[in-house]
Protein backbone atom coordinates (compact mmCIF):
# COMPACT_ATOMS: atom_id res chain seq x y z
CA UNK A 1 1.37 19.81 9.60
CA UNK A 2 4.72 21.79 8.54
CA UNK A 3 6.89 20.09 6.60
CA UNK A 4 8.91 17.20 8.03
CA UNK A 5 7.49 17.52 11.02
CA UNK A 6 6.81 14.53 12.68
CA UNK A 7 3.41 13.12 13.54
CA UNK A 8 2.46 12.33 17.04
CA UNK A 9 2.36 8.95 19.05
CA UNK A 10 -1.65 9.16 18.32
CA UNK A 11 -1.40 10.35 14.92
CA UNK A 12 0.47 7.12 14.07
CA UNK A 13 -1.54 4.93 16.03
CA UNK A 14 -4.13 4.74 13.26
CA UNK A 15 -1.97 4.66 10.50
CA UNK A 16 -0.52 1.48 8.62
CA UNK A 17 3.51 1.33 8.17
CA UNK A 18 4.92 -0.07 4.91
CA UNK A 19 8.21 -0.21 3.38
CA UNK A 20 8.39 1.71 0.19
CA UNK A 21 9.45 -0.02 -3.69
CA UNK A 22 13.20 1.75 -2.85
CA UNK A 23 14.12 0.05 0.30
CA UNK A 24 14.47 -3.49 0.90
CA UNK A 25 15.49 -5.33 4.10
CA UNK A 26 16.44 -8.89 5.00
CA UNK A 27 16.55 -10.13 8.53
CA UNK A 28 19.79 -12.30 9.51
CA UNK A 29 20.63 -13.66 13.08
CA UNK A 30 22.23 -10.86 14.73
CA UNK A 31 20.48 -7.91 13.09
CA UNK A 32 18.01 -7.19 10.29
CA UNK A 33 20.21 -4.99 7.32
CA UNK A 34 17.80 -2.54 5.06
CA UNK A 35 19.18 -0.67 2.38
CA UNK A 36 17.60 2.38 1.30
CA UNK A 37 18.27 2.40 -2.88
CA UNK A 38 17.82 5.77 -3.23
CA UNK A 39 20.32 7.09 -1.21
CA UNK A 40 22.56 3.89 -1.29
CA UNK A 41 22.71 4.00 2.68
CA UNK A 42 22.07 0.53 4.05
CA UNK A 43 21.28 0.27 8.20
CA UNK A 44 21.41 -2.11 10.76
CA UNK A 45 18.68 -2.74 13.24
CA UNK A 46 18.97 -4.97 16.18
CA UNK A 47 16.60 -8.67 16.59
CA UNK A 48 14.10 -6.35 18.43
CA UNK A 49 13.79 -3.29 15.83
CA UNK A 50 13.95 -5.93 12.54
CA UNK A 51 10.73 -7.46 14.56
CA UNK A 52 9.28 -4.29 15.36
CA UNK A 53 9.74 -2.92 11.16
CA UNK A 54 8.43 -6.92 10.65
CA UNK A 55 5.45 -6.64 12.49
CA UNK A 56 4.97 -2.88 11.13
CA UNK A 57 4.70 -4.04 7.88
CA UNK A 58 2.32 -7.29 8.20
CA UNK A 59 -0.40 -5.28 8.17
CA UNK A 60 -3.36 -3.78 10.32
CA UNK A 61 -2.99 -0.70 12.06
CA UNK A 62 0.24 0.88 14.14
CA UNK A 63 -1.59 -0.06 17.25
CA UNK A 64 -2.20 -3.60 16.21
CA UNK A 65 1.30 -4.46 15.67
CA UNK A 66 2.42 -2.59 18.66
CA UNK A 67 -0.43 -5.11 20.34
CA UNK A 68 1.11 -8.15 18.44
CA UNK A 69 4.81 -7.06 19.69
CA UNK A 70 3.49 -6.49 23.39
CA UNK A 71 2.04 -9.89 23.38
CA UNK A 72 5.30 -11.50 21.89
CA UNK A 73 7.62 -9.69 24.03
CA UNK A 74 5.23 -10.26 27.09
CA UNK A 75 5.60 -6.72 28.01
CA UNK A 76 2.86 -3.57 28.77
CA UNK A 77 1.54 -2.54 25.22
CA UNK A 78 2.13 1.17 26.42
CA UNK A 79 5.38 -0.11 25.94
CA UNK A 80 5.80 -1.23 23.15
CA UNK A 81 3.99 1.18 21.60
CA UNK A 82 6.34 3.71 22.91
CA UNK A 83 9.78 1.94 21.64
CA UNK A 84 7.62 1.08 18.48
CA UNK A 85 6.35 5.02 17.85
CA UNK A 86 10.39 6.05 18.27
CA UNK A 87 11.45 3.41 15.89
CA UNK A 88 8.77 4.79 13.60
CA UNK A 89 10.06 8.33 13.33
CA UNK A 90 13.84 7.02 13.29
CA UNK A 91 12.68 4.85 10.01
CA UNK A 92 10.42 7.95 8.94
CA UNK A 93 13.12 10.28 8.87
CA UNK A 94 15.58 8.02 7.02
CA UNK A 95 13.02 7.17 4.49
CA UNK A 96 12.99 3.56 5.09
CA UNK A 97 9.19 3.60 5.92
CA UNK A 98 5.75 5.27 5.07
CA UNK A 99 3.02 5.63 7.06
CA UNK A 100 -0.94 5.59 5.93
CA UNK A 101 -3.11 8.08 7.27
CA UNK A 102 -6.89 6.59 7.62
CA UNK A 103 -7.45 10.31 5.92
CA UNK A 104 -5.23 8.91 3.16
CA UNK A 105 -2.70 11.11 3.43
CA UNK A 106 0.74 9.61 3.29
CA UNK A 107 3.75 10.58 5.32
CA UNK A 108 6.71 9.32 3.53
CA UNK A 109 9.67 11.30 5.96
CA UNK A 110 12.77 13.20 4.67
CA UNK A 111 13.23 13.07 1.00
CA UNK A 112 16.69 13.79 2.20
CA UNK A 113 17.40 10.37 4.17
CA UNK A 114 21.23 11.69 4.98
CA UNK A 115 21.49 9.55 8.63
């Protein structure tokens, strides 16, 4: 894979998401805030994304959460795992999330999260 290039909607199926020691997040009513500490950036996610990155984290596979959401939300899990997979990169890129590879490889984004 070339650098910073993104994986693909299979390629993150299998992985596991987590949120790395330099960002923290705290949902709220309107919108779930995470702050990335290393770049000092803090973002806003809607009720639906602050589930999604919820659910991401929790544990199990990409595709298991994406299951979980699609069962929640009562909607197709192709869905989900769509909206879920383009939340994933957005995250990715900013550096607000990691993803697992079953290989063990670890995809940790931009080192420069500038958005």
């Amino acid at each position: 894979m070339a650098p910073h290039s993104m994986p693909t909607l299979d390629e993150v199926l299998v992985c596991t998401a987590h949120v790395p020691e330099h960002v923290v997040y705290r949902p709220f009513a309107k919108e779930t805030v995470v702050l990335n500490l290393r770049t000092g950036k803090y973002h806003g996610l809607n009720p639906t994304a602050g589930s999604m990155l919820s659910e991401l984290e929790r544990g199990g596979t990409f595709a298991e959460a994406a299951a979980r959401l699609a069962e929640l939300y009562k909607r197709p899990a192709e869905e989900i795992e769509r909206d879920a997979y383009e939340l994933c990169l957005d995250l990715l890129e900013r550096g607000l999330i990691e993803l697992a590879h079953p290989d063990g490889r670890l995809e940790t984004g931009s080192s420069d999260a500038s958005g």
